[in-house]
C-alpha atoms as a PDB file:
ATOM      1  CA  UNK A   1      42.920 -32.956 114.272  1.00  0.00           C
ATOM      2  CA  UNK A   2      41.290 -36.123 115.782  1.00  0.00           C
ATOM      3  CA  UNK A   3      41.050 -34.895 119.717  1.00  0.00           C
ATOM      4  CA  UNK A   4      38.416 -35.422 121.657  1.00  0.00           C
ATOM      5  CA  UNK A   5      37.305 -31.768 122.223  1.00  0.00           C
ATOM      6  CA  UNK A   6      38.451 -28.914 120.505  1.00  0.00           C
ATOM      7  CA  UNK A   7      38.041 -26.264 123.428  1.00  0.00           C
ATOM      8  CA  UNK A   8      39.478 -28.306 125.808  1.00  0.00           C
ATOM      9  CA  UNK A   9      42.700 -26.255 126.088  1.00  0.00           C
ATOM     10  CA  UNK A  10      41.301 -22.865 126.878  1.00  0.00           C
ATOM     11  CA  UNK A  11      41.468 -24.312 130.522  1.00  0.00           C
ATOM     12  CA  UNK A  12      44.651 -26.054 130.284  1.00  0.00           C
ATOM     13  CA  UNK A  13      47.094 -23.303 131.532  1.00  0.00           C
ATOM     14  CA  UNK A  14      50.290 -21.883 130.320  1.00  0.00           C
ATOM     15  CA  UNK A  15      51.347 -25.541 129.510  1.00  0.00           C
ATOM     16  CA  UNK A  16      48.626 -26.027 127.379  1.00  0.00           C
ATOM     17  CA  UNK A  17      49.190 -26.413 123.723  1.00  0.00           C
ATOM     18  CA  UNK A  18      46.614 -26.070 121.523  1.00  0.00           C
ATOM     19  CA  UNK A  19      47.478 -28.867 118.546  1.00  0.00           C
ATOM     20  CA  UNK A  20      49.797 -31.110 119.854  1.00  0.00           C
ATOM     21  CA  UNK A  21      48.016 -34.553 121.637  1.00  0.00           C
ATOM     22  CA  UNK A  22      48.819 -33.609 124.948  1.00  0.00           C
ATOM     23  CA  UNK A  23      46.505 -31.362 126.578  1.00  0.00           C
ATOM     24  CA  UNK A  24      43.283 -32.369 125.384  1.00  0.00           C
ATOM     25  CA  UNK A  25      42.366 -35.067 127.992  1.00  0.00           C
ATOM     26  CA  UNK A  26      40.094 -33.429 130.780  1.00  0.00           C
ATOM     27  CA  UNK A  27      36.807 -32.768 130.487  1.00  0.00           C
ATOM     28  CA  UNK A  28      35.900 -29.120 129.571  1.00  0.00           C
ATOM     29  CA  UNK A  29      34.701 -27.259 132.754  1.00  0.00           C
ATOM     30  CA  UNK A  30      34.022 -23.323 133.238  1.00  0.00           C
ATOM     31  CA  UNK A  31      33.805 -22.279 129.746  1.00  0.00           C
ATOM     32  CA  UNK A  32      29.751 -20.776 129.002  1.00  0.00           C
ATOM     33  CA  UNK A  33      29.528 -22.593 125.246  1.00  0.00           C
ATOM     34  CA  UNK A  34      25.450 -21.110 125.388  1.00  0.00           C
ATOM     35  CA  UNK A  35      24.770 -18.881 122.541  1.00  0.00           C
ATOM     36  CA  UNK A  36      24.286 -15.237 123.108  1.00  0.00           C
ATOM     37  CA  UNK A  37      20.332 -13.969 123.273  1.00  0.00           C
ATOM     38  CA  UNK A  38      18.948 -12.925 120.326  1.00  0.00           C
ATOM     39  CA  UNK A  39      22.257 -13.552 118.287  1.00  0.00           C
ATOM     40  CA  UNK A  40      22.383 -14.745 114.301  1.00  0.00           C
ATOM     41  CA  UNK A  41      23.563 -18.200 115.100  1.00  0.00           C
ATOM     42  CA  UNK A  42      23.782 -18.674 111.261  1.00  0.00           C
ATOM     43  CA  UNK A  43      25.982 -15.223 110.628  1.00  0.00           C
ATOM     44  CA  UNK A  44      28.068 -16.631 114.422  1.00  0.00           C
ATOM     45  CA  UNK A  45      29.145 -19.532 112.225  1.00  0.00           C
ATOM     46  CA  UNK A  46      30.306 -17.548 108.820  1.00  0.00           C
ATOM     47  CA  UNK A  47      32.242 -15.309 111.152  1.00  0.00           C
ATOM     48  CA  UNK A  48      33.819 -18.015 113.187  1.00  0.00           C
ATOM     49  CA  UNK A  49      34.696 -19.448 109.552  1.00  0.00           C
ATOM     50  CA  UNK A  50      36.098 -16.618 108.575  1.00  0.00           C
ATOM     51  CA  UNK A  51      38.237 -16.142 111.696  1.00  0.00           C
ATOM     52  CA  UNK A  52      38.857 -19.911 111.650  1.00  0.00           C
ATOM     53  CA  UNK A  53      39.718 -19.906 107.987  1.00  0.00           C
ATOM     54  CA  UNK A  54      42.516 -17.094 108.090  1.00  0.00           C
ATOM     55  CA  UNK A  55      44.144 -19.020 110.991  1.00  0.00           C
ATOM     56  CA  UNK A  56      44.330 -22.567 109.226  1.00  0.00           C
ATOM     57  CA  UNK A  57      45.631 -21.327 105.734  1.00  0.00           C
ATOM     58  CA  UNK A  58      48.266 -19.005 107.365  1.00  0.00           C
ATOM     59  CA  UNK A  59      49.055 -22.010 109.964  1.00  0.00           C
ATOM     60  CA  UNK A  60      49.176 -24.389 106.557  1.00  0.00           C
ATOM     61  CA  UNK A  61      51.413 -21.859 104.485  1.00  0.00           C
ATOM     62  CA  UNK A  62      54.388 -21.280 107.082  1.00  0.00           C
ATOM     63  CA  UNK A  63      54.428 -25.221 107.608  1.00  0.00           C
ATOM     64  CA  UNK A  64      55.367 -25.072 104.264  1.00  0.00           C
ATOM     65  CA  UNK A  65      58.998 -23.751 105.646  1.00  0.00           C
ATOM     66  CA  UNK A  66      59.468 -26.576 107.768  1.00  0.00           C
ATOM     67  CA  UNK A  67      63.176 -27.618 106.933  1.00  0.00           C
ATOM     68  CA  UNK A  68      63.793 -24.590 104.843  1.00  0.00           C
ATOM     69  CA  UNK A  69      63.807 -21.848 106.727  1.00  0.00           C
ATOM     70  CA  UNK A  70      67.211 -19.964 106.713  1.00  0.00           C
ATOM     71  CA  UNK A  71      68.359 -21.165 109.896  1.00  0.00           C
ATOM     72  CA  UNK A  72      67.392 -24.299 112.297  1.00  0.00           C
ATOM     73  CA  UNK A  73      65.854 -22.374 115.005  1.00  0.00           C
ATOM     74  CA  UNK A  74      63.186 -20.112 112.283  1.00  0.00           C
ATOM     75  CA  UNK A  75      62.146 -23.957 111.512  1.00  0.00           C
ATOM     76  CA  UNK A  76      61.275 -24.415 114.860  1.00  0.00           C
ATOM     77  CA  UNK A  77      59.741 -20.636 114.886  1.00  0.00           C
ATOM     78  CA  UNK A  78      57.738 -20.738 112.462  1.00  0.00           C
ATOM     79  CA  UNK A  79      56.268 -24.396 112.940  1.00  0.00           C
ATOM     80  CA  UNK A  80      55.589 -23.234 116.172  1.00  0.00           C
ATOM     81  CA  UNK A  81      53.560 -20.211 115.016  1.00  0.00           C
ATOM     82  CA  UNK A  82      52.196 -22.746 112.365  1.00  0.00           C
ATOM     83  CA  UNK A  83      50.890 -24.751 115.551  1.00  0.00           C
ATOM     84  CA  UNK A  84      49.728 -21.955 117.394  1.00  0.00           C
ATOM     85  CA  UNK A  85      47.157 -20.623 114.273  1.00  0.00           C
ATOM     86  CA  UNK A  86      46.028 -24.160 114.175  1.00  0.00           C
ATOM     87  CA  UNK A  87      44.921 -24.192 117.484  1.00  0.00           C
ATOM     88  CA  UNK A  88      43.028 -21.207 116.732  1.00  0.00           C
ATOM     89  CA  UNK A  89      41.565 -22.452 113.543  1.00  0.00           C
ATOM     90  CA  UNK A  90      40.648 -25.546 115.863  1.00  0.00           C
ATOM     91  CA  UNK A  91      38.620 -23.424 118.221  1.00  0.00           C
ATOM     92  CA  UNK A  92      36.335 -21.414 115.603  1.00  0.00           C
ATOM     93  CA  UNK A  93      35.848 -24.617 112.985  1.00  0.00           C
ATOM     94  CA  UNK A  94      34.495 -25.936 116.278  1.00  0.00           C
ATOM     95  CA  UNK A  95      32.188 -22.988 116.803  1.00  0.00           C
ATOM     96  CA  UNK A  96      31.174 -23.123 113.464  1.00  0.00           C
ATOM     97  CA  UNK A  97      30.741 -26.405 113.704  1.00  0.00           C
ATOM     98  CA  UNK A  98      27.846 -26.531 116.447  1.00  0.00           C
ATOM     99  CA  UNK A  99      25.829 -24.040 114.086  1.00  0.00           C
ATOM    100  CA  UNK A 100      26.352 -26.477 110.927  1.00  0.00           C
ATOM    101  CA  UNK A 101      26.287 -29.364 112.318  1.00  0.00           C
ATOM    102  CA  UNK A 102      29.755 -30.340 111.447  1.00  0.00           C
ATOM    103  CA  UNK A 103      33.528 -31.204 112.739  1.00  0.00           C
ATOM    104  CA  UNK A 104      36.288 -29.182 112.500  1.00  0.00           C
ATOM    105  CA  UNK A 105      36.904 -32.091 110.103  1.00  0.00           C
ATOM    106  CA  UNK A 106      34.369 -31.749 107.995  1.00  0.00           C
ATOM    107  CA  UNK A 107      34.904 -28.290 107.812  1.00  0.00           C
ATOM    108  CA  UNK A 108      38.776 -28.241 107.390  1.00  0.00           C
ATOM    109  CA  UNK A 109      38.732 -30.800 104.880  1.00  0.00           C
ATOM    110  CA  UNK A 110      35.848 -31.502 102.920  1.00  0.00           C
ATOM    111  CA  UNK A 111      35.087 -27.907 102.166  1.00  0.00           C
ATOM    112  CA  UNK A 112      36.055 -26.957  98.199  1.00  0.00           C
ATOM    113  CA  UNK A 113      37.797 -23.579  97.472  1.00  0.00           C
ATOM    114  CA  UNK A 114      34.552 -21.139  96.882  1.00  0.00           C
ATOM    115  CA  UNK A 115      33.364 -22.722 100.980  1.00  0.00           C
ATOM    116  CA  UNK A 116      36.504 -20.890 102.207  1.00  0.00           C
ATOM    117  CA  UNK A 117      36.247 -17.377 104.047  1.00  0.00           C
ATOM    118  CA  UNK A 118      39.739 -16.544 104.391  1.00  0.00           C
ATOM    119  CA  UNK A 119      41.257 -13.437 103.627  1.00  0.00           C
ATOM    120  CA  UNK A 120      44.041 -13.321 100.336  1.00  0.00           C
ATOM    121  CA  UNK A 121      46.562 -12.476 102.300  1.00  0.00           C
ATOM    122  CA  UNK A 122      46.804 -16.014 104.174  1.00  0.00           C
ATOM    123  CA  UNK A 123      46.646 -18.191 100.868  1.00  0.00           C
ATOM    124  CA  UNK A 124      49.145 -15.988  98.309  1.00  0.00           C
ATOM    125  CA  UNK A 125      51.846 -18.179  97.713  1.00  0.00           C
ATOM    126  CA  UNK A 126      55.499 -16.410  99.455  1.00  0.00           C
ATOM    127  CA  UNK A 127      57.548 -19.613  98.886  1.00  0.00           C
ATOM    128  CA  UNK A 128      59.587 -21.648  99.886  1.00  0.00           C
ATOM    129  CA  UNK A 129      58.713 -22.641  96.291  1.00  0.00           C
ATOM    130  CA  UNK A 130      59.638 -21.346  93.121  1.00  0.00           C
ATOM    131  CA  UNK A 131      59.237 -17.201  93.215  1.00  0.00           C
ATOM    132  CA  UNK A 132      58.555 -17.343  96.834  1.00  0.00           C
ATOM    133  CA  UNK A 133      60.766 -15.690  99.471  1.00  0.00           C
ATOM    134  CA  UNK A 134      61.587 -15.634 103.213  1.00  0.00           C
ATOM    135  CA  UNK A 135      61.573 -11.694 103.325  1.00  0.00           C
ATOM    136  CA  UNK A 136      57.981 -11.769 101.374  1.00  0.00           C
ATOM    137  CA  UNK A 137      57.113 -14.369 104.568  1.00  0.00           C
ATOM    138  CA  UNK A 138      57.958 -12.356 106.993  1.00  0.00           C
ATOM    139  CA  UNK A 139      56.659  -9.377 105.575  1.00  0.00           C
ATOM    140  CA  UNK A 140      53.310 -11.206 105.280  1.00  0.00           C
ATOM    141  CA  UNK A 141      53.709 -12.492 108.936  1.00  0.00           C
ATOM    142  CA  UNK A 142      54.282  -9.021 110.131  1.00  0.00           C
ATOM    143  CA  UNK A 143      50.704  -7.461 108.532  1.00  0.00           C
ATOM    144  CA  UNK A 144      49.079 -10.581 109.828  1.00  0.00           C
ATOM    145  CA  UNK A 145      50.190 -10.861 112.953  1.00  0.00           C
ATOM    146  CA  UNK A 146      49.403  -7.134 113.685  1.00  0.00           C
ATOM    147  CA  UNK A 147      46.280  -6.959 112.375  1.00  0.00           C
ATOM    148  CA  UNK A 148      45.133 -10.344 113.859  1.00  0.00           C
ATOM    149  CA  UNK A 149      46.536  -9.160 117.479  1.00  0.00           C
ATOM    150  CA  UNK A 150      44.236  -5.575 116.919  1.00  0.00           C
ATOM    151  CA  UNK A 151      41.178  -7.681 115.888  1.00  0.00           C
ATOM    152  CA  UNK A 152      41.883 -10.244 119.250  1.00  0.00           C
ATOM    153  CA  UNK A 153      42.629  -8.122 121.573  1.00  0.00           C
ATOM    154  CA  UNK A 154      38.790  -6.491 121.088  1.00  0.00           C
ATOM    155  CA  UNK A 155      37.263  -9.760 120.258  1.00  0.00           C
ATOM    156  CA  UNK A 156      37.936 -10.418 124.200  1.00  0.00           C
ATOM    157  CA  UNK A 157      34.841  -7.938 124.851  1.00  0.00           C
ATOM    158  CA  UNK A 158      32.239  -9.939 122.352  1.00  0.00           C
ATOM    159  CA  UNK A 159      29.512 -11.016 123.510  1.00  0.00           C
ATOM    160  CA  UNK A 160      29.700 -14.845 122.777  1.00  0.00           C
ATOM    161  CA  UNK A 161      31.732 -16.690 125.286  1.00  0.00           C
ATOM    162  CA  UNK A 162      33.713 -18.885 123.048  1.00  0.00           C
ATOM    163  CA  UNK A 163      34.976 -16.200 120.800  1.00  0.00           C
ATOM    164  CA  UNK A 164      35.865 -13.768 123.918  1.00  0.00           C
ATOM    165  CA  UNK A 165      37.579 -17.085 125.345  1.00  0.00           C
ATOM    166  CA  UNK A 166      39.303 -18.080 121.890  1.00  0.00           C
ATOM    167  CA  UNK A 167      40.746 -14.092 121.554  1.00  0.00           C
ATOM    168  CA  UNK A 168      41.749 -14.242 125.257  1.00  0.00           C
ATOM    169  CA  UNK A 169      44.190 -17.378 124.952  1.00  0.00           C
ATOM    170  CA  UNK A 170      45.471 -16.327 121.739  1.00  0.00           C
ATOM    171  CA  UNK A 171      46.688 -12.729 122.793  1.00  0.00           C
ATOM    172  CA  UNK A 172      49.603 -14.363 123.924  1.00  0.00           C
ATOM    173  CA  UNK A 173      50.100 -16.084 120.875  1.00  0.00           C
ATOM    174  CA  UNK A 174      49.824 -13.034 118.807  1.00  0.00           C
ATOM    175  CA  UNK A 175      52.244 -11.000 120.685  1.00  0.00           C
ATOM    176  CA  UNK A 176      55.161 -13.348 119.943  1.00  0.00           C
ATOM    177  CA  UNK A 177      54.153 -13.488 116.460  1.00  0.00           C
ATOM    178  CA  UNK A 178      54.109 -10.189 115.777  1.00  0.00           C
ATOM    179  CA  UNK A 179      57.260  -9.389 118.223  1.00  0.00           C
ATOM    180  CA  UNK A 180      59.102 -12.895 116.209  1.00  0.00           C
ATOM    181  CA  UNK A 181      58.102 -10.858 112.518  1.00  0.00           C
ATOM    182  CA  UNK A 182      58.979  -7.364 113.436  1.00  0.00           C
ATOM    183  CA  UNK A 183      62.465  -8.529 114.619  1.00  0.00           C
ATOM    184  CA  UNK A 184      63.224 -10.183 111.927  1.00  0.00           C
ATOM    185  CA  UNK A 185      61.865  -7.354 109.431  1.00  0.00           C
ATOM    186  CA  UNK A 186      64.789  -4.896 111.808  1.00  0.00           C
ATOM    187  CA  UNK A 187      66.941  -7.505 111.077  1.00  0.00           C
ATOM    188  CA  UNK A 188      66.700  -7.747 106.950  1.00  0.00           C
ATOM    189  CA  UNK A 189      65.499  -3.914 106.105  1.00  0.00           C
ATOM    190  CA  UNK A 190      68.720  -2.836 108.471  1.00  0.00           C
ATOM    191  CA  UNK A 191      70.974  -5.509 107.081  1.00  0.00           C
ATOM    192  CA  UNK A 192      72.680  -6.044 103.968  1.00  0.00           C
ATOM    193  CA  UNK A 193      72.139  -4.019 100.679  1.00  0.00           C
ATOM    194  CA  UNK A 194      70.633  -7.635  99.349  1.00  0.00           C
ATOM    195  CA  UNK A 195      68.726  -8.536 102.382  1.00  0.00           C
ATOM    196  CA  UNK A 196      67.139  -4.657 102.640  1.00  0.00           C
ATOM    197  CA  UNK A 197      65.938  -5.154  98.861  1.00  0.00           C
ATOM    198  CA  UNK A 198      64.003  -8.214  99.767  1.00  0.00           C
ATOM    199  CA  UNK A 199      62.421  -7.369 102.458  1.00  0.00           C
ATOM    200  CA  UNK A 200      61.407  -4.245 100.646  1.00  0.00           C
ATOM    201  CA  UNK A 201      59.984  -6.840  97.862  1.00  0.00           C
ATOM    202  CA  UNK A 202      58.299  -8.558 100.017  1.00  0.00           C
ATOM    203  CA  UNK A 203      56.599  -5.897 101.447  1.00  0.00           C
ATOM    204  CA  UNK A 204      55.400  -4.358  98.332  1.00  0.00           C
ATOM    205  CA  UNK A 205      54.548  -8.625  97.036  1.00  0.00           C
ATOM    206  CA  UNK A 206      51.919  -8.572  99.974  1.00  0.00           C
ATOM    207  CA  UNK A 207      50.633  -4.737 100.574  1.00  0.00           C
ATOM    208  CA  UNK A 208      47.982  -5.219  97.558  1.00  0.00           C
ATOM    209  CA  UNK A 209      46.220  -7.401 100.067  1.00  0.00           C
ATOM    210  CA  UNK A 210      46.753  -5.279 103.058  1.00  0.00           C
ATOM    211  CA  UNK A 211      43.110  -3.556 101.890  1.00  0.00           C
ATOM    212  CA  UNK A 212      40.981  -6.510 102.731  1.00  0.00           C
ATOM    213  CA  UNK A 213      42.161  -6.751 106.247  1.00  0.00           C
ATOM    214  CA  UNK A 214      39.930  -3.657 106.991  1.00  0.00           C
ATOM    215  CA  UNK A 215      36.614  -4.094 104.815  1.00  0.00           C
ATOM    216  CA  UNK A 216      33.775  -4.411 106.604  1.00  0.00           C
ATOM    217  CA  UNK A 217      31.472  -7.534 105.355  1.00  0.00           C
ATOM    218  CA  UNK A 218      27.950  -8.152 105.880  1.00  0.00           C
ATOM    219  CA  UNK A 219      28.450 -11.227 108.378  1.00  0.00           C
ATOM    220  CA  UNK A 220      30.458  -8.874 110.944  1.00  0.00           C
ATOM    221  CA  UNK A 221      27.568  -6.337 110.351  1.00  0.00           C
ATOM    222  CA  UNK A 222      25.535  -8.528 111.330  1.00  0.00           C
ATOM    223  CA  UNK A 223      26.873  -9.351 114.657  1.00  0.00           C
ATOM    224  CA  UNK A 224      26.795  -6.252 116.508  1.00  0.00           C
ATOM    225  CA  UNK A 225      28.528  -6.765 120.011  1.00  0.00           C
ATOM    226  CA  UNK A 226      29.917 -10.215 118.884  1.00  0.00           C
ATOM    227  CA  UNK A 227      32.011  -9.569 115.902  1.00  0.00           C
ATOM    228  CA  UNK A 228      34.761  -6.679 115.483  1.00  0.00           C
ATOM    229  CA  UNK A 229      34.561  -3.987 113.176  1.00  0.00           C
ATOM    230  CA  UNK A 230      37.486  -4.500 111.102  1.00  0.00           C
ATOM    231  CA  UNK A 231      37.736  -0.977 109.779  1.00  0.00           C
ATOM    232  CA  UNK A 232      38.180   0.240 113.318  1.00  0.00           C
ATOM    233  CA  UNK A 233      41.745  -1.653 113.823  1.00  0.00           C
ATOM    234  CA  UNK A 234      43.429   0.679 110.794  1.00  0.00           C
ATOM    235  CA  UNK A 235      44.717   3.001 112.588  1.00  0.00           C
ATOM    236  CA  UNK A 236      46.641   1.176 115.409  1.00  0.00           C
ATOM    237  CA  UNK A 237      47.452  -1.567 112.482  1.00  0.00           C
ATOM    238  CA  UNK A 238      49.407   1.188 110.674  1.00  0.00           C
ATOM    239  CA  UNK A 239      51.415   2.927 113.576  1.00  0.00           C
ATOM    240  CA  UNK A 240      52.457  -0.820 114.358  1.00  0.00           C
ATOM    241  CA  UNK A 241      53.351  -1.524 110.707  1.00  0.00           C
ATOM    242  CA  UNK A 242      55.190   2.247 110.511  1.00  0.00           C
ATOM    243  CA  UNK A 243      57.002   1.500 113.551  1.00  0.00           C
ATOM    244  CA  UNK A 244      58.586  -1.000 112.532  1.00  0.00           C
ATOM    245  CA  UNK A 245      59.385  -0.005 108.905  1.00  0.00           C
ATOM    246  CA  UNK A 246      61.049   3.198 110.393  1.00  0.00           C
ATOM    247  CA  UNK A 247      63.193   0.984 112.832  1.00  0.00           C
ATOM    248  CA  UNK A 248      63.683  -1.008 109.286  1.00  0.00           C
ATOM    249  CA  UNK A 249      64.900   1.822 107.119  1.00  0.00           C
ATOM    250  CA  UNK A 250      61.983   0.523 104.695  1.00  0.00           C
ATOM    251  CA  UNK A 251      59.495   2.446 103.129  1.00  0.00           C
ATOM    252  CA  UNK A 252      55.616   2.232 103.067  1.00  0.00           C
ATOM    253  CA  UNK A 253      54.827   0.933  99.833  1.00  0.00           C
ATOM    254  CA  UNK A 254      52.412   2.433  97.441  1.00  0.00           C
ATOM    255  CA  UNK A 255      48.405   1.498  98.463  1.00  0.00           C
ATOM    256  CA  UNK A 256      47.556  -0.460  95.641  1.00  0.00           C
ATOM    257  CA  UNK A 257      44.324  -2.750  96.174  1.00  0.00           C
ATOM    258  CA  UNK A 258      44.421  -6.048  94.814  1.00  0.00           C
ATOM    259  CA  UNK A 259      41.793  -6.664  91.852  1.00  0.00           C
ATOM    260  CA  UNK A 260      38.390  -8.318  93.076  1.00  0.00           C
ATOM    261  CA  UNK A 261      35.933 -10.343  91.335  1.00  0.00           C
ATOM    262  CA  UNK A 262      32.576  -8.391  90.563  1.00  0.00           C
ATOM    263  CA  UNK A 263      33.238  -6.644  93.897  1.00  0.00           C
ATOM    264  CA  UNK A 264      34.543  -9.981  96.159  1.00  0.00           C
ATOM    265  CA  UNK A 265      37.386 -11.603  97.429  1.00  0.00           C
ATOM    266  CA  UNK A 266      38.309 -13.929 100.002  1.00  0.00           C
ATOM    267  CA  UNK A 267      35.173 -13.278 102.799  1.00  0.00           C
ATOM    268  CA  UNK A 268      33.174 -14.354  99.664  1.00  0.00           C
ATOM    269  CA  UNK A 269      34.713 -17.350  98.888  1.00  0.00           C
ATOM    270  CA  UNK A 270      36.667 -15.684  95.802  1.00  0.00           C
ATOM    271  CA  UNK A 271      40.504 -17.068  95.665  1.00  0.00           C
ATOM    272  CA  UNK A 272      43.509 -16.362  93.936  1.00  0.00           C
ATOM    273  CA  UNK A 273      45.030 -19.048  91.826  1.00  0.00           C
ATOM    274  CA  UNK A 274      47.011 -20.744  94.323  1.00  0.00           C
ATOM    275  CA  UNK A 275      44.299 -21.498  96.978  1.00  0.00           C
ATOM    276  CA  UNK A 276      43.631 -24.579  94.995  1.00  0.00           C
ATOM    277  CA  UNK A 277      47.013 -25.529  95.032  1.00  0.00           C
ATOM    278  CA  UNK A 278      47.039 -24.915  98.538  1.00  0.00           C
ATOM    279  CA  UNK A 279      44.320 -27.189  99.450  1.00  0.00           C
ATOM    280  CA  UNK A 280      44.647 -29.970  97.119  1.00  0.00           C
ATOM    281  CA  UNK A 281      47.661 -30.705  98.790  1.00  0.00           C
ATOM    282  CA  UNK A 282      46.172 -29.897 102.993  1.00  0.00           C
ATOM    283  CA  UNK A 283      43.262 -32.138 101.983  1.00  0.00           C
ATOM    284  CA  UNK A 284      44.779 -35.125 100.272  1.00  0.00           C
ATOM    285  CA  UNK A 285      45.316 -37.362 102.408  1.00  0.00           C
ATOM    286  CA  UNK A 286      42.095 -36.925 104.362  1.00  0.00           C
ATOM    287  CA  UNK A 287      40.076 -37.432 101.204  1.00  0.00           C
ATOM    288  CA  UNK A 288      42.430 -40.450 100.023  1.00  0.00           C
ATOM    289  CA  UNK A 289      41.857 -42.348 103.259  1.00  0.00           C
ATOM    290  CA  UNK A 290      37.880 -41.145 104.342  1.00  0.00           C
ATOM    291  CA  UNK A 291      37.268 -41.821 107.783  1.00  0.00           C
ATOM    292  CA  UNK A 292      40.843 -42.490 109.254  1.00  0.00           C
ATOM    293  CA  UNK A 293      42.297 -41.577 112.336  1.00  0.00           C
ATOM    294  CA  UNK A 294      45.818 -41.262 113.347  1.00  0.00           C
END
């Protein structure tokens, strides 16, 4: 992630890409980087972390499909999508970044597991690996996506530039990942007697998480007119979700809320097992090699 500037692609256009080395050249003009009056610049950073967080352990769990996907093209799908949360996680490690006094970098990299904001949802382990599942993936993608597309398309009204600017270029984004999971949930609930059970599994593998989507923390209460109040986005969340399962033939599984730690989860740097996992093997090679660029 060794680019010049980070926010440089908010004015780049629709050719823009946010993570690829093209893009990132001119200088960045037109886009207000001041902080709000009066905001917590402090709880600004632990929400940007947050936000940042959920898009670069989702973006490093579907690279895991890269050459495994079921068919050529979902590769290229869901690298794409992989890219696309990157770019995202880019933007708000950046904005976090100016309040700590740190690169995306730093903050990508040389974090440990209880640093990390994200919620459990972007870190459980779906596969490709052993017990993991492309139906489970999707499933996952589809309550991400949806929620994440709710929270952006309000974070366009905050009142700090960069995240109104980071929620406007990623609408897009959103809408073809949520669009790119829902057809593919049609296409495995409707399918075959095998692929329906799957997908079914996979939805019911991921809905324990589905909770901490909506709980309100005390960072985003903190940051009235900035941050978005996650409980708010439940409603429109769930007529997407029930949408789609109808179109499915899948049923909404059972609300069951995934155990917490003495009350916290992934906002409060508590992980499941496998975020270690996850990260020893994102961070390796940055830590093996400090200070090289490629």
């Amino acid at each position: 992630m060794s680019f010049d500037n980070a926010y440089e692609s908010l004015l780049g256009g629709e050719d823009a890409h946010w993570a690829f080395g093209t893009g990132f050249s001119d200088a960045l003009v037109g886009v207000n980087r001041e902080f709000p009056a009066d905001v917590d610049q402090e709880a600004l950073a632990a929400y940007c972390l947050m936000l940042g967080d959920d898009a670069l352990i989702m973006s490093q769990r579907l690279s895991e499909w890269c050459s495994r996907a079921p068919e050529l093209e979902e590769d290229i799908a869901l690298a794409n999508i992989a890219l696309d949360l990157l770019g995202q996680a880019r933007m708000l490690l950046t904005r976090a970044g100016e309040v700590l006094g740190k690169s995306e970098d730093d903050l990508a990299y040389l974090r440990d597991e209880r640093e990390f904001r994200n919620v459990h949802l972007a870190e459980i382990d779906c596969g490709p690996g052993p017990g993991g599942d492309f139906g489970t993936t999707i499933a996952r993608l589809l309550v991400f996506s949806s929620w994440r597309l709710a929270l952006f398309s309000r974070l366009r009204g905050s009142a700090d530039p960069v995240l109104a600017a980071v929620a406007e270029k990623g609408l897009k984004e959103l809408a073809y990942h949520r669009d790119h999971a829902a057809q593919w949930t049609v296409r495995l609930g409707d399918g075959t007697d095998e692929s329906h059970r799957r997908m079914q599994a996979g939805l019911n593998r991921v809905w324990p998480f589905v909770d901490e989507l909506f709980a309100v923390h005390p960072v985003e209460s903190r940051l009235e007119g900035v941050a978005v109040d996650p409980a708010s986005l439940r409603s429109e969340v769930d007529g997407v979700l029930e949408a789609v399962f109808s179109a499915a033939g899948l049923s909404r599984p059972v609300d069951v809320r995934a155990a917490r730690v003495a009350g916290m989860a992934g906002r409060d740097g508590v992980h499941t097992e496998s975020m270690g996992y996850l990260l020893a093997e994102m961070q390796h090679l940055y830590r093996s090699l400090p200070g090289a660029v490629w």
